[in-house]
Protein backbone atom coordinates (compact mmCIF):
# COMPACT_ATOMS: atom_id res chain seq x y z
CA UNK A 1 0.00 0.00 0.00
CA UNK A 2 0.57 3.72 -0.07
CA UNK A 3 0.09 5.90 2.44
CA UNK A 4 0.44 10.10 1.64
CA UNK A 5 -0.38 12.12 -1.44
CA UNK A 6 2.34 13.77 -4.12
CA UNK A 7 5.75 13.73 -3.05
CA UNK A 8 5.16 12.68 0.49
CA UNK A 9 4.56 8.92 0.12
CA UNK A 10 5.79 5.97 2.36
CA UNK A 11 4.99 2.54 2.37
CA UNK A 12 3.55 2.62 5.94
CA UNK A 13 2.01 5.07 8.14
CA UNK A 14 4.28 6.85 10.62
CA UNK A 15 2.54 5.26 13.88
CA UNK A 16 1.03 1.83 14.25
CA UNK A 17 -0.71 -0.24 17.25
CA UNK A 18 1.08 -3.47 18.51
CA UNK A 19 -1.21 -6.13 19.96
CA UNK A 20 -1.49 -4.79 23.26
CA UNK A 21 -2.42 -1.23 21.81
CA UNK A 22 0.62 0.80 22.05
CA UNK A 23 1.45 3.17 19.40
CA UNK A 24 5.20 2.46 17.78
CA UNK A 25 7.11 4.07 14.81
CA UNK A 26 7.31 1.73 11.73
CA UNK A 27 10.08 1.39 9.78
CA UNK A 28 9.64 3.74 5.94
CA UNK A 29 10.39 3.74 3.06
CA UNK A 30 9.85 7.22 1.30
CA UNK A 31 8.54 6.49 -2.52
CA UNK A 32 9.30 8.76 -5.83
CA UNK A 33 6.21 9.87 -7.62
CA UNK A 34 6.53 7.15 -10.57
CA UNK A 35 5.70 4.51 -7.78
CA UNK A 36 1.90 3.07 -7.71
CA UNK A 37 0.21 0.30 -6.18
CA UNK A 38 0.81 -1.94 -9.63
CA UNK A 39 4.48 -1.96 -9.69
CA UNK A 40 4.46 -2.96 -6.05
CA UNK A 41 1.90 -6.07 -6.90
CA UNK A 42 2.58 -7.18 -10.19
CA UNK A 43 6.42 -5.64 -10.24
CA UNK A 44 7.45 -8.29 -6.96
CA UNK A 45 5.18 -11.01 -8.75
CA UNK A 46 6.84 -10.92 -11.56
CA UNK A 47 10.74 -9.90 -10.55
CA UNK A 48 13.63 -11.70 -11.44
CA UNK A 49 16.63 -12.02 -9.47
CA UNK A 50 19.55 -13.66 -10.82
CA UNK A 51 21.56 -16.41 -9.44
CA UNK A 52 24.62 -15.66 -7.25
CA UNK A 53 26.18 -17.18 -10.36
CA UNK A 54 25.62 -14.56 -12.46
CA UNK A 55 26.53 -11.41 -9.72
CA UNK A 56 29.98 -9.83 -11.00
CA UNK A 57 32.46 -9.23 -8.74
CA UNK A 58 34.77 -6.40 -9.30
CA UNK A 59 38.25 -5.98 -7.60
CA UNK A 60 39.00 -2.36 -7.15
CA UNK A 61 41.57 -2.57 -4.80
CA UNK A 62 43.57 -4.65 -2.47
CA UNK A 63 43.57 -2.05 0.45
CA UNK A 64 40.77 -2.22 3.22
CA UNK A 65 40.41 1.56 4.14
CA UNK A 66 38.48 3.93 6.32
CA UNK A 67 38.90 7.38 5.38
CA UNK A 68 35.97 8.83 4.54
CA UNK A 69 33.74 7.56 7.07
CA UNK A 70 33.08 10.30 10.53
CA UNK A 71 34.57 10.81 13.93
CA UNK A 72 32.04 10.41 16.99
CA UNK A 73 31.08 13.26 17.72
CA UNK A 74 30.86 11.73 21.74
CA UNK A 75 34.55 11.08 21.60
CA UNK A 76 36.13 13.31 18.20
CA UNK A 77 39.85 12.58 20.18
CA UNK A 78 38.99 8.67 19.52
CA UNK A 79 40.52 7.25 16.02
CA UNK A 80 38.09 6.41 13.74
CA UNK A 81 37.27 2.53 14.04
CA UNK A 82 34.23 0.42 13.07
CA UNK A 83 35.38 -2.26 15.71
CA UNK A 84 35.00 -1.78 19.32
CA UNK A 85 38.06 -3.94 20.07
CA UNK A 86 40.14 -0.88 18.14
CA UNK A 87 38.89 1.59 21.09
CA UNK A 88 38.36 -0.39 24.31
CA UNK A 89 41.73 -0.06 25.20
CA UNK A 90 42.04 2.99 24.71
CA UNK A 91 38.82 4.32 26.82
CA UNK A 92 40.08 1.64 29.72
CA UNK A 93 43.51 3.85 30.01
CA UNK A 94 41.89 7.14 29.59
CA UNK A 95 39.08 5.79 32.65
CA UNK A 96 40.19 3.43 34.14
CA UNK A 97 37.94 0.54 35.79
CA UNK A 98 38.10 1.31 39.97
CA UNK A 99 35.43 -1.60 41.11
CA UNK A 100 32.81 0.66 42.32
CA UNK A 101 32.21 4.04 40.19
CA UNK A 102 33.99 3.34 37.08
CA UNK A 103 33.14 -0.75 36.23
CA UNK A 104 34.13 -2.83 32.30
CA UNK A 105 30.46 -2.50 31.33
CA UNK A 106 30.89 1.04 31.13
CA UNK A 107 34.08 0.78 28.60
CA UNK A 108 32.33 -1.24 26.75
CA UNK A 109 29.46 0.70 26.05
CA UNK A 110 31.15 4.22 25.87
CA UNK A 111 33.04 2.10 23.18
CA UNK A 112 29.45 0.97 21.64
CA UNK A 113 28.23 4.44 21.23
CA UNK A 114 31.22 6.23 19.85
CA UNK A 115 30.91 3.58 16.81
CA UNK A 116 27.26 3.87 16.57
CA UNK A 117 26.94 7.46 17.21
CA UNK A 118 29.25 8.17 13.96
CA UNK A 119 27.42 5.25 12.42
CA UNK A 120 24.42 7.54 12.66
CA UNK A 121 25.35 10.31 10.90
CA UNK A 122 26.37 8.13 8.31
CA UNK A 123 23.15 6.70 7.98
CA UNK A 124 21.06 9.62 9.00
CA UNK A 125 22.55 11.93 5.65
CA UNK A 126 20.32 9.16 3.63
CA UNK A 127 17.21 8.36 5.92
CA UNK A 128 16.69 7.69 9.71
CA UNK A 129 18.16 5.25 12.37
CA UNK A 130 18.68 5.48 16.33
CA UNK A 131 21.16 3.45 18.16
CA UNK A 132 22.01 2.91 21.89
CA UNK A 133 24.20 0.96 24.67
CA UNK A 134 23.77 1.07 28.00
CA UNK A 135 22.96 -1.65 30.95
CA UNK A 136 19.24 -3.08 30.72
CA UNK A 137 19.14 -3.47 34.85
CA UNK A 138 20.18 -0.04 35.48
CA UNK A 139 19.97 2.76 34.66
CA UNK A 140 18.01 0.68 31.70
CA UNK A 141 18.28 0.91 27.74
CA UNK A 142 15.32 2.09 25.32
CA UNK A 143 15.41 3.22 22.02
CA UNK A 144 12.40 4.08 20.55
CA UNK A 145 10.16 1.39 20.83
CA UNK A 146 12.39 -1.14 21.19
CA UNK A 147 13.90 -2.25 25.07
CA UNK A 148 15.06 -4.85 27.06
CA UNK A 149 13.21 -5.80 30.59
CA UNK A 150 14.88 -3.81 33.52
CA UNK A 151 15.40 -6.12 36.16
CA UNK A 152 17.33 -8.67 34.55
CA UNK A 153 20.58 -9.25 36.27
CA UNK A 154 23.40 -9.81 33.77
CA UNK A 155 24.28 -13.26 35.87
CA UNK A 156 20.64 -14.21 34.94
CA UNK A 157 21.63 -13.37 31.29
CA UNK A 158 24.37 -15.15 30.94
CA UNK A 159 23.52 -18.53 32.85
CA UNK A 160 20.22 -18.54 31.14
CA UNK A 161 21.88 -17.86 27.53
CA UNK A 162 19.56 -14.67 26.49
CA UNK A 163 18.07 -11.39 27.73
CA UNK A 164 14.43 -10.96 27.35
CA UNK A 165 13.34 -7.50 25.65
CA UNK A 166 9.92 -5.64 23.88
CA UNK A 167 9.63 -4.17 20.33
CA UNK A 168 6.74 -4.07 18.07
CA UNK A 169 6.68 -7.17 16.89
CA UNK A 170 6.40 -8.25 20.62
CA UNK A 171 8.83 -10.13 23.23
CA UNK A 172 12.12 -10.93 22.04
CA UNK A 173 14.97 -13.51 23.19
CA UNK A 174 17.99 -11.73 22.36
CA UNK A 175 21.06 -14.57 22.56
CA UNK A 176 24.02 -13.93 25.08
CA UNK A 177 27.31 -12.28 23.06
CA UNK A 178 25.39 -11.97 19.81
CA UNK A 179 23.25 -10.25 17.48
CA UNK A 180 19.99 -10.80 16.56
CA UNK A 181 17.62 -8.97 13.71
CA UNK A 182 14.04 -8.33 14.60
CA UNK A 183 12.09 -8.25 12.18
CA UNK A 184 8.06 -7.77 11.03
CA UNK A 185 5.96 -6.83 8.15
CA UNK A 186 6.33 -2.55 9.27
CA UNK A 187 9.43 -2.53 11.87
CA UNK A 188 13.21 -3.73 11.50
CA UNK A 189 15.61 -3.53 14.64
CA UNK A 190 18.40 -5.56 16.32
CA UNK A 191 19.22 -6.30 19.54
CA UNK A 192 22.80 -7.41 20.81
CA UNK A 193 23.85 -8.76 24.57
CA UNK A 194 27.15 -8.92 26.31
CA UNK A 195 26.60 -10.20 29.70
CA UNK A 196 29.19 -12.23 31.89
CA UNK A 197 29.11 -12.68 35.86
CA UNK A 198 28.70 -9.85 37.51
CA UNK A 199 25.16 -7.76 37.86
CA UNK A 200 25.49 -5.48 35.73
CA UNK A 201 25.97 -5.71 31.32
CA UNK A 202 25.85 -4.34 27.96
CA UNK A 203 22.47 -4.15 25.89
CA UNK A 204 23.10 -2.50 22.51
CA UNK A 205 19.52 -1.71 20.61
CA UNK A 206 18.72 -0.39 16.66
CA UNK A 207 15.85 0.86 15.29
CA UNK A 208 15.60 1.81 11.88
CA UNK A 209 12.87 4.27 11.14
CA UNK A 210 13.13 5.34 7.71
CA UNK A 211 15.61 3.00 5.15
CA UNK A 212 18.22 4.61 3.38
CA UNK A 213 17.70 4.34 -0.65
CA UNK A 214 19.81 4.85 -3.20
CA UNK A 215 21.69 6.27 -4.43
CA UNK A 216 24.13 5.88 -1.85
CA UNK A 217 27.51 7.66 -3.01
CA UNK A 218 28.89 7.61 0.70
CA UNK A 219 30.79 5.26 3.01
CA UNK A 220 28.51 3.76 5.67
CA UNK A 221 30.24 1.11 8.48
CA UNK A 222 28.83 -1.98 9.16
CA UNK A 223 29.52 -1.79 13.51
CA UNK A 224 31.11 -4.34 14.92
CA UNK A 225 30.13 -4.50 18.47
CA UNK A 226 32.31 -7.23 20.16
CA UNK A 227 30.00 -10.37 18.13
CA UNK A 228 30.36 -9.60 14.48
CA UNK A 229 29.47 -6.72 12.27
CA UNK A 230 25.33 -5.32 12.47
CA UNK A 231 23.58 -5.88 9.54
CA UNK A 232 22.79 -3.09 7.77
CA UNK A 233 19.15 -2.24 5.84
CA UNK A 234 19.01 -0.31 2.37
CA UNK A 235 16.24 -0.14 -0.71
CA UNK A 236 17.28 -0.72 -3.96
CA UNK A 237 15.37 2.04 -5.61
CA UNK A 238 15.45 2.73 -9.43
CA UNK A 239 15.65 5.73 -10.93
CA UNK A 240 12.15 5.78 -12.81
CA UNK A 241 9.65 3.36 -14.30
CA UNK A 242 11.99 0.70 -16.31
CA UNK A 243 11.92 -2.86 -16.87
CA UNK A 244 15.67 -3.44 -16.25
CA UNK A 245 18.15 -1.93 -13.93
CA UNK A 246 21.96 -2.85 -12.78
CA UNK A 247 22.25 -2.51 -9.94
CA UNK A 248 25.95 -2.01 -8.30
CA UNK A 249 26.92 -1.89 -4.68
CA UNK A 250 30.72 -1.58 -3.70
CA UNK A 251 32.39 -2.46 -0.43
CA UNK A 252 35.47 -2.87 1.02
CA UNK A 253 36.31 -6.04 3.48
CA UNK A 254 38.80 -6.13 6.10
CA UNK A 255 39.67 -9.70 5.34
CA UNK A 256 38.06 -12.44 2.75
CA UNK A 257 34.64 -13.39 3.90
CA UNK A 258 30.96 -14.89 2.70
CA UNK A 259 28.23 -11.50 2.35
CA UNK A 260 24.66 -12.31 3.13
CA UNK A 261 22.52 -10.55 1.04
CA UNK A 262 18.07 -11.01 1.22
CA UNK A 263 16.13 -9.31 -0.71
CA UNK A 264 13.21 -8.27 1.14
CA UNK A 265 9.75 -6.88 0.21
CA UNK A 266 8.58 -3.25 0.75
CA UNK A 267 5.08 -4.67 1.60
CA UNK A 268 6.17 -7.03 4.17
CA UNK A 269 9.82 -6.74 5.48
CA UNK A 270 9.86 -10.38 7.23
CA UNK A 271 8.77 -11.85 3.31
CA UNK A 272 11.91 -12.69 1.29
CA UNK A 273 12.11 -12.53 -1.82
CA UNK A 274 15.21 -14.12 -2.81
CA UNK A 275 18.54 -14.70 -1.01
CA UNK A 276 22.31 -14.54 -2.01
CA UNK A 277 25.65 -15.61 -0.73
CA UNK A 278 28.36 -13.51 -2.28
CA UNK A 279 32.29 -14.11 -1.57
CA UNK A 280 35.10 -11.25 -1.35
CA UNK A 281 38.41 -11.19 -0.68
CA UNK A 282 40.72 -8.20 1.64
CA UNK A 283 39.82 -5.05 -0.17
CA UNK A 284 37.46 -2.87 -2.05
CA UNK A 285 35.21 -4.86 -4.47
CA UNK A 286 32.15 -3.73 -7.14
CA UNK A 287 29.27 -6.49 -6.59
CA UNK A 288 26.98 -5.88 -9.85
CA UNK A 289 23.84 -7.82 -10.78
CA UNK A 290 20.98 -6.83 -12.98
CA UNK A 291 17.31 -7.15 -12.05
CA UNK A 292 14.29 -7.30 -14.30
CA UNK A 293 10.17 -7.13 -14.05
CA UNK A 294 7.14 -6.13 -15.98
CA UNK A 295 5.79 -3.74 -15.94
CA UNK A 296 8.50 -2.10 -14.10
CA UNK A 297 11.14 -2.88 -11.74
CA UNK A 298 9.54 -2.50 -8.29
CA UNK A 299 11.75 -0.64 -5.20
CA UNK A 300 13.20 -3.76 -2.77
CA UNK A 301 14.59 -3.72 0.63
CA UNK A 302 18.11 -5.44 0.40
CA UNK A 303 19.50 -6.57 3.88
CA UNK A 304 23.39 -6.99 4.17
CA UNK A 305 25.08 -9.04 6.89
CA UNK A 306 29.31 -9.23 6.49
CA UNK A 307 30.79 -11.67 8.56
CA UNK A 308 34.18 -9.53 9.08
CA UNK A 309 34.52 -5.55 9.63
CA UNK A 310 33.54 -4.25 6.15
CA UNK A 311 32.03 -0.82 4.88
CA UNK A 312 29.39 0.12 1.90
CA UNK A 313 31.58 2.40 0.08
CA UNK A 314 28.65 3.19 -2.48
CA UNK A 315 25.12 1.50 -3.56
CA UNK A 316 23.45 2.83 -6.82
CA UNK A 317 20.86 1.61 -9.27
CA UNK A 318 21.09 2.35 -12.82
């Protein structure tokens, strides 16, 4: 469906009710004019993907770089890094850990949001995502409409394997020293835990609110928040009505590694459309694939998920 008139159109309305009757913020995509309710029926009925077979890959270069991508504006002194294990140590001797004030939870989330807070603005030039870290049992961690359950000792966490948490799509298991996507038809977020022995731990929460769509001619991290880079949420959105587009979208990898790529649809984002598995080496690489429908080529959320530190260096659809 569309919701909005002229050049303010989305796929969802701004506010929804869960199941117990809460209001929450979906997760948008903002559509061009040329968009109408046919291409998004008939266009996803009748799209054609190709195999992971026929995806070029492109080397562009054998050095794994990031200039180009911000400081936090939290801690602008920090280096920039996309991997909280590059900054830990370096918060830990600035403040360091005295038992009762200053504790490693703390480290490890001041780490957390100087990578996500610059991961924001990166984000944010395109569309709309919020970020946090903090401890779920106190002081507690929200963002948006998506939380973990205060209360939850981070002993309990870890024995137990999981913290419990509420978004939209309702209570959430979120796995002990991993990331997990949440997903539903209207909302997309992501929870990670790091929780070990003592009461207190880390909670790290993403919403995204509106999805970035390309063009995307700017470097965007992937964080890497102690389990793994996040996976990141873009649409693939052609220029105009057309049957055929190529789509290209360039990254560079720390070291070689498998990229998980679903294609997701606008209408629902926990339907998937089709799914590929595409392998790079240490470097900068073009991934191009072209993508056909009748009677045009409809807009289509594409969810990537590296396995090593890696940054989109551009995503565009010609």
């Amino acid at each position: 469906m569309i919701f909005g008139r002229g050049k303010v159109r989305y796929n969802n309305p701004y506010t929804m009710k869960d199941v117990e009757g809460f209001s929450y913020l979906t997760t948008r995509i903002k559509y061009p004019a040329w968009i109408d309710e046919r291409i998004l029926s008939e266009g996803l009925d009748n799209l054609d993907i190709p195999s992971v077979s026929e995806f070029i890959i492109n080397k562009m270069s054998d050095v794994f770089s990031l200039e180009g991508l911000l400081k936090s504006k939290w801690f602008p002194d920090l280096p920039i890094s996309i991997d909280v294990k590059d900054i830990i140590p370096e918060i830990r001797s600035r403040i360091p850990s005295d038992g009762t004030e200053i504790t490693d939870w703390m480290h490890d989330s001041s780490a957390d949001n100087a990578i996500l807070q610059a991961f924001e603005d990166e984000y944010n030039k395109y569309s709309e995502i919020r970020t946090g870290s903090n401890d779920p049992a106190s002081p507690g961690l929200v963002v948006v409409n998506t939380r973990f359950y205060g209360g939850q000792p981070g002993y309990t966490v870890n024995s137990r394997g999981y913290a419990l948490g509420r978004a939209p799509i309702g209570e959430f298991r979120a796995p002990n020293r991993r990331g997990t996507i949440l997903i539903g038809e209207n909302y997309i977020g992501w929870a990670g835990v790091n929780a070990w022995g003592g009461y207190q731990w880390t909670g790290k929460l993403a919403q995204w609110i509106r999805l970035a769509a390309t063009p995307i001619t700017s470097r965007i991290r992937f964080p890497n928040l102690g389990f793994g880079p996040m996976p990141n949420f873009f649409v693939q959105m052609p220029r105009g009505a057309t049957e055929r587009v190529t789509v290209t979208m360039a990254v560079s990898s720390s070291t070689s590694q498998n990229i998980s790529i679903a294609f997701r649809d606008p209408n629902n984002y926990s339907r998937v459309l089709d799914e590929a598995v595409i392998n790079v080496g240490a470097g900068q690489f073009e991934i191009v694939y072209t993508i056909a429908s009748y009677p045009a080529v409809p807009p289509v959320v594409v969810e990537a998920a590296p396995r090593v530190n890696t940054v989109l260096d551009r995503f565009v659809v010609e």
